[in-house]
Protein backbone atom coordinates (compact mmCIF):
# COMPACT_ATOMS: atom_id res chain seq x y z
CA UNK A 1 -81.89 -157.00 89.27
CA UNK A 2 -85.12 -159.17 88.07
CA UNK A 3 -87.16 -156.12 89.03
CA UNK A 4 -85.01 -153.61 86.42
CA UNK A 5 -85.32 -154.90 83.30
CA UNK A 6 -84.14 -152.25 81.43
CA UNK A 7 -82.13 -150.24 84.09
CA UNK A 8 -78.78 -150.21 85.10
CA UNK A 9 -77.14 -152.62 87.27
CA UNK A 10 -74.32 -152.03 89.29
CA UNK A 11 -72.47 -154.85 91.45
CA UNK A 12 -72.61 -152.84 94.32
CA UNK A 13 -76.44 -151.78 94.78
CA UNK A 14 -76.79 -155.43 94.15
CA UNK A 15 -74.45 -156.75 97.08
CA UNK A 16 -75.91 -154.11 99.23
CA UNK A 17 -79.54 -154.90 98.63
CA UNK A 18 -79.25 -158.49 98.66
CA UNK A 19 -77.00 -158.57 101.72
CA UNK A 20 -74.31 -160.75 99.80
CA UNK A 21 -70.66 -159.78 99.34
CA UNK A 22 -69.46 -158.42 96.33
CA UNK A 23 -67.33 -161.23 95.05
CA UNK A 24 -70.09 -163.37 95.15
CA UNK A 25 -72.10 -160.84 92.61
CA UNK A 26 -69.07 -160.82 90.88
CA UNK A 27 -69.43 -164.28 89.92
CA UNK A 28 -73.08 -164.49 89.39
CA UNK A 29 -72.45 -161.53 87.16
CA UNK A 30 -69.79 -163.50 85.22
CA UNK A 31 -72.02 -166.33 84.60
CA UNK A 32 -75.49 -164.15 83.60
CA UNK A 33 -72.91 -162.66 81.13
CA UNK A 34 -71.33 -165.74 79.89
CA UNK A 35 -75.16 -167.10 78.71
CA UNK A 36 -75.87 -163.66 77.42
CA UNK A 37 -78.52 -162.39 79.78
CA UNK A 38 -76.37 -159.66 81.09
CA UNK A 39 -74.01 -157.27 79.28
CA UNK A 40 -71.16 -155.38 80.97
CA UNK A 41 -70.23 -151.85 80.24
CA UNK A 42 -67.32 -149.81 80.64
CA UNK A 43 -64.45 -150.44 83.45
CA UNK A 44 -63.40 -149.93 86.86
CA UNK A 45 -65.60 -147.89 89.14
CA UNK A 46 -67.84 -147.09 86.16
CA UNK A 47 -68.65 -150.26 85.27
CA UNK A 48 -72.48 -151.26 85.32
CA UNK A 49 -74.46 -154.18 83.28
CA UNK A 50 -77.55 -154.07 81.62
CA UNK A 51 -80.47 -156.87 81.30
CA UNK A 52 -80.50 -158.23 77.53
CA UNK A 53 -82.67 -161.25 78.26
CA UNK A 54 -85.53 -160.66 81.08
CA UNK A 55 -87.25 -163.41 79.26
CA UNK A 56 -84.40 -166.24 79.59
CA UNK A 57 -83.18 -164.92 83.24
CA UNK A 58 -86.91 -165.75 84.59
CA UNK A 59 -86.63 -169.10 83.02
CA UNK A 60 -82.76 -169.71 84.48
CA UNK A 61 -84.44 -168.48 87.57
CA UNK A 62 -87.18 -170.97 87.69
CA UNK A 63 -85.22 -173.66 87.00
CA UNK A 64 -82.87 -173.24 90.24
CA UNK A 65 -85.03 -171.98 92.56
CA UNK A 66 -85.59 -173.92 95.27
CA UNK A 67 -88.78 -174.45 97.59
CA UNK A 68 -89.61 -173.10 100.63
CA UNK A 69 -87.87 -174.57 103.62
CA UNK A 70 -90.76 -174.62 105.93
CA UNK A 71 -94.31 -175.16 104.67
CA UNK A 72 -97.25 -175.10 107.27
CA UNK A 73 -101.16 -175.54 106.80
CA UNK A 74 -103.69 -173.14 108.26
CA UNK A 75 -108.17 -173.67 108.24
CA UNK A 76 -109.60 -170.26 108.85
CA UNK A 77 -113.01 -170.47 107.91
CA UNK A 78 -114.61 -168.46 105.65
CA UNK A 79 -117.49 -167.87 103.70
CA UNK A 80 -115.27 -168.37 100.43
CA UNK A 81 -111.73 -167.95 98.92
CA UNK A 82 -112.31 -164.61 98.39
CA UNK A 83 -113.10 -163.55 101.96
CA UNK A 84 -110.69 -165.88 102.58
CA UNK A 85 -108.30 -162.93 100.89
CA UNK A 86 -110.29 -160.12 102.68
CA UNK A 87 -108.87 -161.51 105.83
CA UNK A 88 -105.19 -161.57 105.12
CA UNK A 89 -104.64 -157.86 105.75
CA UNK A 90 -105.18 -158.54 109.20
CA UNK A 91 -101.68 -159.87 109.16
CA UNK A 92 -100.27 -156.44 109.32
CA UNK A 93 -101.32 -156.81 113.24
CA UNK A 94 -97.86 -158.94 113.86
CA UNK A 95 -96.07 -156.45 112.36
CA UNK A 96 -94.37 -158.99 110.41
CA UNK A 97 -92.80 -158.90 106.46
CA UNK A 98 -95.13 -160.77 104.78
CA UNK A 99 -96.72 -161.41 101.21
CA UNK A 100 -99.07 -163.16 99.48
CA UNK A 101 -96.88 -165.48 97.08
CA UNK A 102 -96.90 -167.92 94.39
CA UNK A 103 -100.38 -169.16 92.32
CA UNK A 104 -102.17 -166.61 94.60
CA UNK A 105 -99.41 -163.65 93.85
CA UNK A 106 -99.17 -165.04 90.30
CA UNK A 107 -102.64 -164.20 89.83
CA UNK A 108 -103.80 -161.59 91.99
CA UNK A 109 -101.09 -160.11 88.70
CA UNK A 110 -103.04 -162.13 86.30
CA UNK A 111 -106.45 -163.05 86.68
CA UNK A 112 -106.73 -165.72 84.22
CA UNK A 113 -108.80 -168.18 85.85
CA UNK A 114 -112.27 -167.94 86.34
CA UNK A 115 -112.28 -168.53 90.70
CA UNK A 116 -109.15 -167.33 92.81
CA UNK A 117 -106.78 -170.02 94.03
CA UNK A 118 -106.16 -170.96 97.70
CA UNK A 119 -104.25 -168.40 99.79
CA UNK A 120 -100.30 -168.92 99.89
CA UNK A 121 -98.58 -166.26 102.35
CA UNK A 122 -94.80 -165.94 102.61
CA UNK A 123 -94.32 -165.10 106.25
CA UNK A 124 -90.98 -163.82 108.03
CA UNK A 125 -89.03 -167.00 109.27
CA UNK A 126 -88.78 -165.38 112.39
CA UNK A 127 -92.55 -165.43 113.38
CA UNK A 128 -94.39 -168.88 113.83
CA UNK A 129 -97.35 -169.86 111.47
CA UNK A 130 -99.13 -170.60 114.51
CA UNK A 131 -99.23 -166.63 115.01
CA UNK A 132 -100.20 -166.07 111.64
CA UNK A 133 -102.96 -168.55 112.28
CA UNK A 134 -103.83 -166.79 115.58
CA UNK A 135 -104.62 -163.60 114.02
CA UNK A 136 -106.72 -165.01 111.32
CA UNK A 137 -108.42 -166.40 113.76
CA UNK A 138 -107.67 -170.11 111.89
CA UNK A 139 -105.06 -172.88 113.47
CA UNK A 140 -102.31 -174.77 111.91
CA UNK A 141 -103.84 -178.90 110.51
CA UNK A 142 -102.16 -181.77 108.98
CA UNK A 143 -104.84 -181.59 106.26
CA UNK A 144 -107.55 -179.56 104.90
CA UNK A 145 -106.21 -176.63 105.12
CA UNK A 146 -107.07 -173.54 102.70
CA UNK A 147 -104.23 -171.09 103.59
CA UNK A 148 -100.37 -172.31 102.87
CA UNK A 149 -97.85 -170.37 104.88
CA UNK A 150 -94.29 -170.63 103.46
CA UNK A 151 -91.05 -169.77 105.20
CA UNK A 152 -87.15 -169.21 104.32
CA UNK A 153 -84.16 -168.61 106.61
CA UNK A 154 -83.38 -165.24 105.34
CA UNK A 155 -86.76 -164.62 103.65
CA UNK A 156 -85.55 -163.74 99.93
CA UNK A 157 -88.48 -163.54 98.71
CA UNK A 158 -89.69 -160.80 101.37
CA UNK A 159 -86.52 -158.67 99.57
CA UNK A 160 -89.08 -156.75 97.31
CA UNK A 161 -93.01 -156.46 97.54
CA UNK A 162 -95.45 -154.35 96.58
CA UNK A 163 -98.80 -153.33 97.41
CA UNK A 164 -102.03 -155.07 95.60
CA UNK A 165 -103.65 -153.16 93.04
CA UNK A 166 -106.55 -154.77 91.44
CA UNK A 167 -105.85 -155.81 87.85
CA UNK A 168 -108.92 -155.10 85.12
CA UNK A 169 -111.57 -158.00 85.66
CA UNK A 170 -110.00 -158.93 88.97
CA UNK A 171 -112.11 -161.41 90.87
CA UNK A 172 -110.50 -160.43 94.35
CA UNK A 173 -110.98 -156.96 94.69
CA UNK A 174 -109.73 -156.49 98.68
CA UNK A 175 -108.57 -152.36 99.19
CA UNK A 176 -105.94 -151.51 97.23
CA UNK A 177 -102.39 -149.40 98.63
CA UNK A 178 -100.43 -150.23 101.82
CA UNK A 179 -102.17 -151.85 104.37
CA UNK A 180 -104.02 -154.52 102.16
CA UNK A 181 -102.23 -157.13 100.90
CA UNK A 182 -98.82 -156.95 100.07
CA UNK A 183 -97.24 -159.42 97.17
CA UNK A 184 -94.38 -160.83 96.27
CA UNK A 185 -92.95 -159.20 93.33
CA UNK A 186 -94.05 -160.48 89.85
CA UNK A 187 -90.69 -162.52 88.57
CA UNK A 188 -91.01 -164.26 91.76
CA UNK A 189 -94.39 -165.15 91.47
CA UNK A 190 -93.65 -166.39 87.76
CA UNK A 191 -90.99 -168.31 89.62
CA UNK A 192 -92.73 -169.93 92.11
CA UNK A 193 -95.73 -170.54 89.96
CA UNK A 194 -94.53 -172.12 86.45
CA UNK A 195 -94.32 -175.39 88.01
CA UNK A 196 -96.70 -175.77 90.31
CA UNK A 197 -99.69 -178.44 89.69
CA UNK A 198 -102.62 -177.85 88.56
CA UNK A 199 -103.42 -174.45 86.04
CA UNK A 200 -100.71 -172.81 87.70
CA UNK A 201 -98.47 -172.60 84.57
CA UNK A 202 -100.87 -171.34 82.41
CA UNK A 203 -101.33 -168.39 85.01
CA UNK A 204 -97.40 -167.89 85.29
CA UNK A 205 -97.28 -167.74 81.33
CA UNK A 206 -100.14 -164.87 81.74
CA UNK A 207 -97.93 -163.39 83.62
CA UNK A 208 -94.76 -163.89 82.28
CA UNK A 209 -96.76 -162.47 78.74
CA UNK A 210 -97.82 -159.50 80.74
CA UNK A 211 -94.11 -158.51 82.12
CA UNK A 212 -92.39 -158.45 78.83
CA UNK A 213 -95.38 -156.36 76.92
CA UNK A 214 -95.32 -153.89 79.87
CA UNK A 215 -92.12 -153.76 81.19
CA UNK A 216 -93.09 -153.85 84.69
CA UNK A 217 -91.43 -155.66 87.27
């Protein structure tokens, strides 16, 4: 739903996609409704919503979002952050879901800042880090590490990713399409980036600027 701003939703492509039951959309429906970010049209088995507010769903969204329930620490050395990033598409080799998420996704979207940020992949809870860290040749520390792996029972943030495409004056520039790197999608790197320390926020707010002039999701 986050990712159709302007098409329409139906309960049931929802419940399907999201693996949830249908009551349960049901009720979230209600609610987005209720604080006008959703309205419903028409009845019965031709009932769909639309997305009024994109806007004040994202911040809704960031406010109950929760963190990641497993964060682990990698060192893979590297001549820089942005090899650093060059390596990452070797994670394709597990043949694991995966994405590069938060501040990193946020912007590898938006390149605000003048030098990339740290590395933060979102790896399928069913893999260990330690085979992420394997593969980038790197190993999991306590501290010092330059590559954040987060994981989620269920992986929801794995539900939608796309491929990287290089964004004008992008400072990370690894191969573009499937195969590179894949990302998180950008509401849920606005999400998990808005407050985060640092300059994060004013690279979600890039971001966040950049979804509502264009549309995209």
């Amino acid at each position: 739903m986050q990712a159709s701003p302007r098409h329409t939703i139906r309960l049931s492509a929802i419940s399907k996609n999201a693996n949830v039951s249908a009551a349960l959309v049901s009720r979230v429906f209600q609610r987005l409704t209720a604080l006008g970010l959703l309205q419903e049209h028409g009845a019965g088995p031709r009932r769909f919503w639309s997305l009024t507010d994109f806007g004040g769903l994202l911040e809704l969204w960031s406010k109950e979002e929760r963190e990641p329930e497993t964060v682990t620490s990698l060192y893979v050395w590297s001549r820089s952050v942005n090899a650093l990033y060059e390596k990452l598409p070797k994670i394709h080799d597990l043949r694991a879901r995966w994405a590069v998420a938060g501040t990193a996704a946020a912007y590898l979207y938006a390149p605000v800042l003048t030098a990339a940020p740290s590395p933060i992949v979102y790896l399928d809870a069913a893999v260990p880090a330690q085979d992420l860290a394997k593969v980038l040749g790197g190993e999991v520390v306590d501290k010092g590490g330059n590559i954040q792996v987060w994981q989620s029972k269920g992986n929801p943030a794995l539900y939608r990713i796309q491929a990287y495409e290089p964004a004008a004056g992008a400072i990370v520039t690894v191969g573009a399409g499937r195969g590179s790197l894949e990302l998180v999608s950008k509401p849920r790197a606005y999400i998990e980036t808005i407050r985060a320390a640092g300059r994060s926020p004013e690279v979600a707010n890039a971001l966040r600027e950049q979804m509502l002039r264009d549309g995209h999701d």
